[in-house]
N, C-alpha and C. Protein backbone atom coordinates (compact mmCIF):
# COMPACT_ATOMS: atom_id res chain seq x y z
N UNK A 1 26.45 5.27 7.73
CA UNK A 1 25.77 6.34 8.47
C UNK A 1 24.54 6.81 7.68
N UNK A 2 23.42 7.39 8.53
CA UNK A 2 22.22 7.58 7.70
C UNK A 2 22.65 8.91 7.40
N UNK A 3 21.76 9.17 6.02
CA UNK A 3 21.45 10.64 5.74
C UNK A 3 20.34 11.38 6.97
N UNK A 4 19.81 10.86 6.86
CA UNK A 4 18.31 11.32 7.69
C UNK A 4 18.42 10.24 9.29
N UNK A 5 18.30 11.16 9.99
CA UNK A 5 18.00 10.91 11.13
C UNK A 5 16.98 11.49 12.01
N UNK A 6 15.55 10.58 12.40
CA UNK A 6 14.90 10.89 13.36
C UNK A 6 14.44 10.36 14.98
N UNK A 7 15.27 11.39 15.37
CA UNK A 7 14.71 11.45 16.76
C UNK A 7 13.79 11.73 17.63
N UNK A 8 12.87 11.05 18.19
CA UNK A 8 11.20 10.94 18.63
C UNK A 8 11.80 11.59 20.25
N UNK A 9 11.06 12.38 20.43
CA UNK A 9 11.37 12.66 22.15
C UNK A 9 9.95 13.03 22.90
N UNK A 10 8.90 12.69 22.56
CA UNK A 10 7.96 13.07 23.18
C UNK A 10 6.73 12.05 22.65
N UNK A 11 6.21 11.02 23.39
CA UNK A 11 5.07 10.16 22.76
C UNK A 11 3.70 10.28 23.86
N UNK A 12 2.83 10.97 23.37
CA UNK A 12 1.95 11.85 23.86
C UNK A 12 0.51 10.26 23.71
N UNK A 13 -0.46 10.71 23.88
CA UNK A 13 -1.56 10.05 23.82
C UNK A 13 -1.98 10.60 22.46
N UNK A 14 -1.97 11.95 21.69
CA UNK A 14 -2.54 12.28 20.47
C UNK A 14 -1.29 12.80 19.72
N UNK A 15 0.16 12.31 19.97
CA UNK A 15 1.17 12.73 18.73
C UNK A 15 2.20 11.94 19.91
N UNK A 16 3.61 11.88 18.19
CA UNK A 16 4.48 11.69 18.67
C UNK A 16 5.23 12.90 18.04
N UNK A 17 6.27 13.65 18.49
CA UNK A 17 7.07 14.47 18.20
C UNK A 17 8.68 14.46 18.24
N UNK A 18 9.09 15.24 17.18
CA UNK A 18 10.53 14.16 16.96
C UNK A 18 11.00 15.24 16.05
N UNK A 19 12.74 15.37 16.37
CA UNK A 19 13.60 16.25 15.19
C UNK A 19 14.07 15.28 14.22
N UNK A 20 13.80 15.61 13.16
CA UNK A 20 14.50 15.06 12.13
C UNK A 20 15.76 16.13 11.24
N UNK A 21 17.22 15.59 11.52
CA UNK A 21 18.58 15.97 11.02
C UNK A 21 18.58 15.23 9.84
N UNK A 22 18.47 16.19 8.91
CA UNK A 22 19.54 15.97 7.46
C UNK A 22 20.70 16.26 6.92
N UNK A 23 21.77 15.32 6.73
CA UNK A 23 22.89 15.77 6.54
C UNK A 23 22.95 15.77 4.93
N UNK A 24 23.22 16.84 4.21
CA UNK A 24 23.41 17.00 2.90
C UNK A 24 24.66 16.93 2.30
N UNK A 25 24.31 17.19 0.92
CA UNK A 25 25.44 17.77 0.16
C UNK A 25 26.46 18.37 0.57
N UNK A 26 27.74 17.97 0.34
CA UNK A 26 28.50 18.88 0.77
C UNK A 26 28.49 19.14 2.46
N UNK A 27 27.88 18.80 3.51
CA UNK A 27 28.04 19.00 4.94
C UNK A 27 26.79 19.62 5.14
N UNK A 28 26.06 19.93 4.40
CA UNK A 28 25.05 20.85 4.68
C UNK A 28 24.36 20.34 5.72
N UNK A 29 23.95 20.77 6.61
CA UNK A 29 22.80 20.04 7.52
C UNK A 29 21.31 20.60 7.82
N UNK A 30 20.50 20.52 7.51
CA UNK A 30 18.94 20.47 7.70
C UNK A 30 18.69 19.83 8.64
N UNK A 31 17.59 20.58 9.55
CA UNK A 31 16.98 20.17 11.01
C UNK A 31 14.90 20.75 10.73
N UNK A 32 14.61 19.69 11.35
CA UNK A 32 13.36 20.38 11.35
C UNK A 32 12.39 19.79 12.70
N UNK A 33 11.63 19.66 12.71
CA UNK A 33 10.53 19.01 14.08
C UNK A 33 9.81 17.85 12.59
N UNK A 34 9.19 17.16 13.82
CA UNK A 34 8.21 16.10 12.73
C UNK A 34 7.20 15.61 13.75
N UNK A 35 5.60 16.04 13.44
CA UNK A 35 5.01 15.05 14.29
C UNK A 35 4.45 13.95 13.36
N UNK A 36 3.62 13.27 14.39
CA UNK A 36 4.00 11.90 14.04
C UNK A 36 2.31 11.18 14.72
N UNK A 37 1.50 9.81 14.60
CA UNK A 37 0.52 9.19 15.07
C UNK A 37 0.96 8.87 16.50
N UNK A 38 0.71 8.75 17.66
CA UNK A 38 1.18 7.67 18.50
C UNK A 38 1.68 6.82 18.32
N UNK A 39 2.16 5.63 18.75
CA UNK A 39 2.43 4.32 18.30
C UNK A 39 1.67 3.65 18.76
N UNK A 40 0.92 2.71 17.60
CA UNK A 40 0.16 1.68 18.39
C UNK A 40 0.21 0.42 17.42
N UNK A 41 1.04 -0.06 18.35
CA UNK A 41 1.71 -1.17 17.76
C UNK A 41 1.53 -1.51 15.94
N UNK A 42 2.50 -0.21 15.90
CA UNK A 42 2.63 -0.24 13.87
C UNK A 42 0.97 -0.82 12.91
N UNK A 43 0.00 -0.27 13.59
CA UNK A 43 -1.46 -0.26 13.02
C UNK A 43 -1.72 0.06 11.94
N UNK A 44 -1.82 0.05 10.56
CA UNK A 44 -2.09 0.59 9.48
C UNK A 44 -3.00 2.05 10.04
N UNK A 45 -2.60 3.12 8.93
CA UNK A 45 -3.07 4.49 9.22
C UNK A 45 -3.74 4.84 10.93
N UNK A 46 -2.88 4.87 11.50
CA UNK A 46 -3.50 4.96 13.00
C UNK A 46 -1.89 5.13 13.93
N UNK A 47 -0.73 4.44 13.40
CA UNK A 47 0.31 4.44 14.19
C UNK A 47 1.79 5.02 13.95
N UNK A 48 2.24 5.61 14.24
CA UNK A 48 3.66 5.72 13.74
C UNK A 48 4.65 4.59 13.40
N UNK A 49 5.37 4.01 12.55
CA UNK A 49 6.23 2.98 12.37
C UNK A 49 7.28 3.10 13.49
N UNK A 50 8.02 1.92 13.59
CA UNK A 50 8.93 1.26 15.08
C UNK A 50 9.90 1.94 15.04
N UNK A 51 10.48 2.22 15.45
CA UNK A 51 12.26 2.66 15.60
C UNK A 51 12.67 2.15 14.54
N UNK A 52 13.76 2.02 13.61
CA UNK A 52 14.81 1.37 12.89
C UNK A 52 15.40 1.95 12.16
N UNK A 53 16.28 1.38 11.24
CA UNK A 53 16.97 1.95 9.64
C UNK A 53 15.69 1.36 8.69
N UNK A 54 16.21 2.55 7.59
CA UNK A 54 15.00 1.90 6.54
C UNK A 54 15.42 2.94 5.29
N UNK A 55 14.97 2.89 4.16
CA UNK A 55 15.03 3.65 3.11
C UNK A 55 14.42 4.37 2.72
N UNK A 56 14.25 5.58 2.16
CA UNK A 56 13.39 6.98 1.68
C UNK A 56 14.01 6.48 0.15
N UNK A 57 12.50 6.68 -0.30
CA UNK A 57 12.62 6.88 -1.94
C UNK A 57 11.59 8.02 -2.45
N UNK A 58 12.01 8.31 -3.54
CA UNK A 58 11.07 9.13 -4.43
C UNK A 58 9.74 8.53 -4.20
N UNK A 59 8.60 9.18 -4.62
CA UNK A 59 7.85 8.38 -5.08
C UNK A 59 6.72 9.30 -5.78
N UNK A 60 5.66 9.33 -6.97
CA UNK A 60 4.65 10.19 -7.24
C UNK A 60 3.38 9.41 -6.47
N UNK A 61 3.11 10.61 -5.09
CA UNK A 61 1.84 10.67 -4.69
C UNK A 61 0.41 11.05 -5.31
N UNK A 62 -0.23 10.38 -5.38
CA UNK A 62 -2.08 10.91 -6.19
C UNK A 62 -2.79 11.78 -5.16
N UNK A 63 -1.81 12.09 -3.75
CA UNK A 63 -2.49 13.32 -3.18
C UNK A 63 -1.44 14.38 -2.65
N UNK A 64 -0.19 13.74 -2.79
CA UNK A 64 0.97 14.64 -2.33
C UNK A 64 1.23 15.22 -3.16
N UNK A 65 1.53 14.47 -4.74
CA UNK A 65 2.19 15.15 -6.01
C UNK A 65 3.21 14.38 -6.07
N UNK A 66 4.12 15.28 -7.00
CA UNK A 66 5.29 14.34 -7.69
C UNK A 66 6.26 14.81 -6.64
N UNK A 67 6.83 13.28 -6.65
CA UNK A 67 8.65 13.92 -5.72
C UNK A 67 8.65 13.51 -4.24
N UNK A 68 7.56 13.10 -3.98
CA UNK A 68 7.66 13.20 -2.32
C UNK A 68 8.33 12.10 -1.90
N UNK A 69 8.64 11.34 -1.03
CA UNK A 69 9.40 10.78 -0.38
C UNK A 69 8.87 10.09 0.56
N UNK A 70 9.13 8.52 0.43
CA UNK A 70 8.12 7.31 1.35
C UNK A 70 9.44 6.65 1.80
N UNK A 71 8.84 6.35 3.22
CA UNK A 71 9.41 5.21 4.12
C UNK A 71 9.68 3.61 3.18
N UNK A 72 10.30 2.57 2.84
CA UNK A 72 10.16 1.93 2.27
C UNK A 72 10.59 0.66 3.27
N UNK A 73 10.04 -0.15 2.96
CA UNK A 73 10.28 -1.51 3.97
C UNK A 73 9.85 -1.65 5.21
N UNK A 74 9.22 -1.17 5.75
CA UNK A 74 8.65 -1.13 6.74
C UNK A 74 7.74 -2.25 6.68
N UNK A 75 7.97 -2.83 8.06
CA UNK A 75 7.12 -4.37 8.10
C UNK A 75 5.46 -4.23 8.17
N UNK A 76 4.55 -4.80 7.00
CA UNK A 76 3.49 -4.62 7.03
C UNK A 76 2.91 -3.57 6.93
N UNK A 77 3.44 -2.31 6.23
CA UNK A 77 2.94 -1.11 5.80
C UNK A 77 3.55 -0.38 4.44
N UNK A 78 2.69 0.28 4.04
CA UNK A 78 3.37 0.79 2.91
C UNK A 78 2.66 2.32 2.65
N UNK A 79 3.04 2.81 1.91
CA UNK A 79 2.93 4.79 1.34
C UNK A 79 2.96 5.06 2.67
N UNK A 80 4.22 5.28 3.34
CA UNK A 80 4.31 5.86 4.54
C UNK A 80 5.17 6.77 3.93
N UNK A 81 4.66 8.43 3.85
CA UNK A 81 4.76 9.76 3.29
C UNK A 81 5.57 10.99 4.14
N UNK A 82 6.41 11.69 3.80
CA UNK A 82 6.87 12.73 4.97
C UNK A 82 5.89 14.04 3.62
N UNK A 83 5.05 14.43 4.59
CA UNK A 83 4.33 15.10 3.90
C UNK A 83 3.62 16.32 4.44
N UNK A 84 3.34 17.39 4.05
CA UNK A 84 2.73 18.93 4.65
C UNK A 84 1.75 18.33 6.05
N UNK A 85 1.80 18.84 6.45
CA UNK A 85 0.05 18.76 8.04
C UNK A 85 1.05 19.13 9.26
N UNK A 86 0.25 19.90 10.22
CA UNK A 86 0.35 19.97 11.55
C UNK A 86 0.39 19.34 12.80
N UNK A 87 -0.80 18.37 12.86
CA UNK A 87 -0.77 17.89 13.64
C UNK A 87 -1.24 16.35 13.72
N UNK A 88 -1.28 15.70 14.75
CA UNK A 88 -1.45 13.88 13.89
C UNK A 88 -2.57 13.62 13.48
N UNK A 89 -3.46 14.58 13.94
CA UNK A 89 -5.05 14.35 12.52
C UNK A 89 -4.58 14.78 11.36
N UNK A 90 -3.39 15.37 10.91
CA UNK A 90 -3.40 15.36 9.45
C UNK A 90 -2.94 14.22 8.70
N UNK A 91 -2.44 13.50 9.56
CA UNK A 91 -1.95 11.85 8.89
C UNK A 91 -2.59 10.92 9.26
N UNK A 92 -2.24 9.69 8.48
CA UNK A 92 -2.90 8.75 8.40
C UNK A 92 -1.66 7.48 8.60
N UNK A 93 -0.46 7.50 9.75
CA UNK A 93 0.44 7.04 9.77
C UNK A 93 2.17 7.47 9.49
N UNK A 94 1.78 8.68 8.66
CA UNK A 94 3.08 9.45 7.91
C UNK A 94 3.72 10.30 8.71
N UNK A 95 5.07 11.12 8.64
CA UNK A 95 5.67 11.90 9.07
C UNK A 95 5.51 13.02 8.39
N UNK A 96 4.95 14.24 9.64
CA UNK A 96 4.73 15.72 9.18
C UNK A 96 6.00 16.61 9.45
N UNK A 97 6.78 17.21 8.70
CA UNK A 97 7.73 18.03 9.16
C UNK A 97 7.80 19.22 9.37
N UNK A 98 7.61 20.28 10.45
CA UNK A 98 7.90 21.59 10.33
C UNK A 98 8.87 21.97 10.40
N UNK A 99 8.87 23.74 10.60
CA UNK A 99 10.08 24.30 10.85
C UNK A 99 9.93 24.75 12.59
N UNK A 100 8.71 24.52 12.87
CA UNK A 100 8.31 25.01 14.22
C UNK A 100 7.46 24.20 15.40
N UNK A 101 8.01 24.11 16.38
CA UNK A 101 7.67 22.74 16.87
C UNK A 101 6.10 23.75 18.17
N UNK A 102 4.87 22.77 18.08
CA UNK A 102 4.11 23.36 19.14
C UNK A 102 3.85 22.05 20.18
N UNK A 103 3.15 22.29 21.18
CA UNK A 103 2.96 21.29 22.10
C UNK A 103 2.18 19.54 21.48
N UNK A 104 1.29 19.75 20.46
CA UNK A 104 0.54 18.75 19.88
C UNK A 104 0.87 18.94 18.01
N UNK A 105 1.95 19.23 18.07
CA UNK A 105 1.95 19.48 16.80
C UNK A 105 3.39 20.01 16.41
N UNK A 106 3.61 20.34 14.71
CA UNK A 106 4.49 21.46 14.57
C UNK A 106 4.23 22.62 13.56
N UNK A 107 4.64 23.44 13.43
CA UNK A 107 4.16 24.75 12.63
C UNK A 107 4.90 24.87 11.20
N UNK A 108 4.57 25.61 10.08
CA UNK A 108 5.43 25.89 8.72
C UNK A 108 5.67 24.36 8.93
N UNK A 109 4.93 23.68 7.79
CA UNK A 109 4.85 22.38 7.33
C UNK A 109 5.67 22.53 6.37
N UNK A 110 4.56 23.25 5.44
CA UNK A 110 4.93 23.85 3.61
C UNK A 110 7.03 23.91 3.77
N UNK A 111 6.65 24.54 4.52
CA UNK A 111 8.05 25.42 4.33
C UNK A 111 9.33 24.57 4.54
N UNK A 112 9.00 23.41 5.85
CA UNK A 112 10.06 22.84 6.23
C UNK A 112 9.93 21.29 5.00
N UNK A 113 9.01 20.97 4.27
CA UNK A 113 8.82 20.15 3.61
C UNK A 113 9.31 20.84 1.76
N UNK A 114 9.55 22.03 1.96
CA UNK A 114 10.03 22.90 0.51
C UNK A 114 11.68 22.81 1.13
N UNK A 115 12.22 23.12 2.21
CA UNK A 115 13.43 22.82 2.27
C UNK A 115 14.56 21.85 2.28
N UNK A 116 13.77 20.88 3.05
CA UNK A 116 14.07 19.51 2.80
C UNK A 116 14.47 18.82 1.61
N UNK A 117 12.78 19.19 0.57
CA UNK A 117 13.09 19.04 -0.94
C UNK A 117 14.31 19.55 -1.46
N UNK A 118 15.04 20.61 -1.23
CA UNK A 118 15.93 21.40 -1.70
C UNK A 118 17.16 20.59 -1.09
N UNK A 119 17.07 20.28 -0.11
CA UNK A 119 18.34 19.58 0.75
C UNK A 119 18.24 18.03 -0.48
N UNK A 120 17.71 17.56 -0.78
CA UNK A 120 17.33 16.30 -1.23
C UNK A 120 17.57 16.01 -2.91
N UNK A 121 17.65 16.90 -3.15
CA UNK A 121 17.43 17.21 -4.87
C UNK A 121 18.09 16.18 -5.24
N UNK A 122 18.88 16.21 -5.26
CA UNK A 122 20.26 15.09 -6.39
C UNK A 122 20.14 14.21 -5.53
N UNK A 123 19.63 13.58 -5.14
CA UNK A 123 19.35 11.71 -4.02
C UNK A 123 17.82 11.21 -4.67
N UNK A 124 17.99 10.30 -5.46
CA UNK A 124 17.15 9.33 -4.96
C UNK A 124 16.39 8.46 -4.08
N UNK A 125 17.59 8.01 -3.52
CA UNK A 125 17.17 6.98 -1.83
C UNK A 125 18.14 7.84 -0.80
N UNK A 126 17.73 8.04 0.44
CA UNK A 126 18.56 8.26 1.56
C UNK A 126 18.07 6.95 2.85
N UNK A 127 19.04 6.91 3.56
CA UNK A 127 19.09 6.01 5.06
C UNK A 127 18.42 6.89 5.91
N UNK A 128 17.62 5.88 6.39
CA UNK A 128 17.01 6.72 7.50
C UNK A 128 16.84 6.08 8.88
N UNK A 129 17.22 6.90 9.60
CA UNK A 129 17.14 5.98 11.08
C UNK A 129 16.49 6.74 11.88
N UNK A 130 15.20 6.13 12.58
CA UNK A 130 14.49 6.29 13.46
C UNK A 130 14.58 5.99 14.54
N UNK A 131 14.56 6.82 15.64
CA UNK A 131 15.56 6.15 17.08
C UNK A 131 14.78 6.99 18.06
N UNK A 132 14.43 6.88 19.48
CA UNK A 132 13.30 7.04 20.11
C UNK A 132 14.81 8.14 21.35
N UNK A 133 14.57 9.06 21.95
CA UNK A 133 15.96 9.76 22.41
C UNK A 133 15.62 11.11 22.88
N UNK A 134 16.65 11.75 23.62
CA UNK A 134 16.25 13.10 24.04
C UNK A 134 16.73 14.00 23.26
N UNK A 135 16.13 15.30 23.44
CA UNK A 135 17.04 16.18 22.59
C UNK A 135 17.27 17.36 23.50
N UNK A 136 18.40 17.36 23.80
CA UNK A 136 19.43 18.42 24.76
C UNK A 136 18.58 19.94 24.55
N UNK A 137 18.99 20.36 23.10
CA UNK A 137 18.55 21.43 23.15
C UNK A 137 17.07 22.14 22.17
N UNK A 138 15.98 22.40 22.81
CA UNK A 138 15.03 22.81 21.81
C UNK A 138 15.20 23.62 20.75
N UNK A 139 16.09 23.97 20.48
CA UNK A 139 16.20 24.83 19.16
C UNK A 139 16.65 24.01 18.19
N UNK A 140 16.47 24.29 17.32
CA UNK A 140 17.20 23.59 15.66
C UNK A 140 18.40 24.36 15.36
């Protein structure tokens, strides 16, 4: 079973938008929104990556900082980042996480990307599954 699970429910012409569930330590569970590029057909900096399982690792970013956390294996792409921004002009392919979801975007980046960290501490690698789906209820 993955640690991290994201669910895409909305693929727009200028974002994709999607909850991402973390199951922690101990049962803990973390929820947040994530937008995301469109998909266009897995494009270097331009697309969101495909549906699948895949691995999150550490990694030190030269614009994120230390600690952040990349997609790993992903076919034909690489530094794919879950990292602070609003909306899909703030990426360049990566997953943005808030705590607050808006129509083209989501809100409290910082915040939902400081909690996460906290959910994450003692893991190195987590599973991550990306899966395209509805979500019943808009709240977290």
């Amino acid at each position: 079973m993955a640690d991290v699970t994201l669910t895409r429910f909305y693929f727009g012409d200028k974002c994709t938008l999607g909850r991402l569930v973390f199951n922690g330590p101990e049962d803990e569970l973390f929820r947040c929104w994530t937008c995301e590029n469109p998909y266009l057909d897995n494009k270097v900096n331009v697309s969101s990556i495909p549906d699948g399982s895949y691995t999150m690792g550490r990694v030190d970013s030269p614009r994120f900082g230390k600690d952040c956390w990349s997609v790993l294996n992903v076919p034909g792409r690489s530094h794919i980042l879950l990292h602070a921004g609003n909306k899909a002009k703030d990426t360049r392919g990566c997953i943005l996480p808030g705590s607050g979801l808006l129509a083209d975007g989501v809100s409290q980046s910082k915040k939902a990307l400081e909690t996460f960290a906290v959910q994450a501490k003692t893991s190195e690698e987590l599973g991550l599954v990306i899966q395209s789906g509805i979500i019943k209820e808009l709240s977290q």
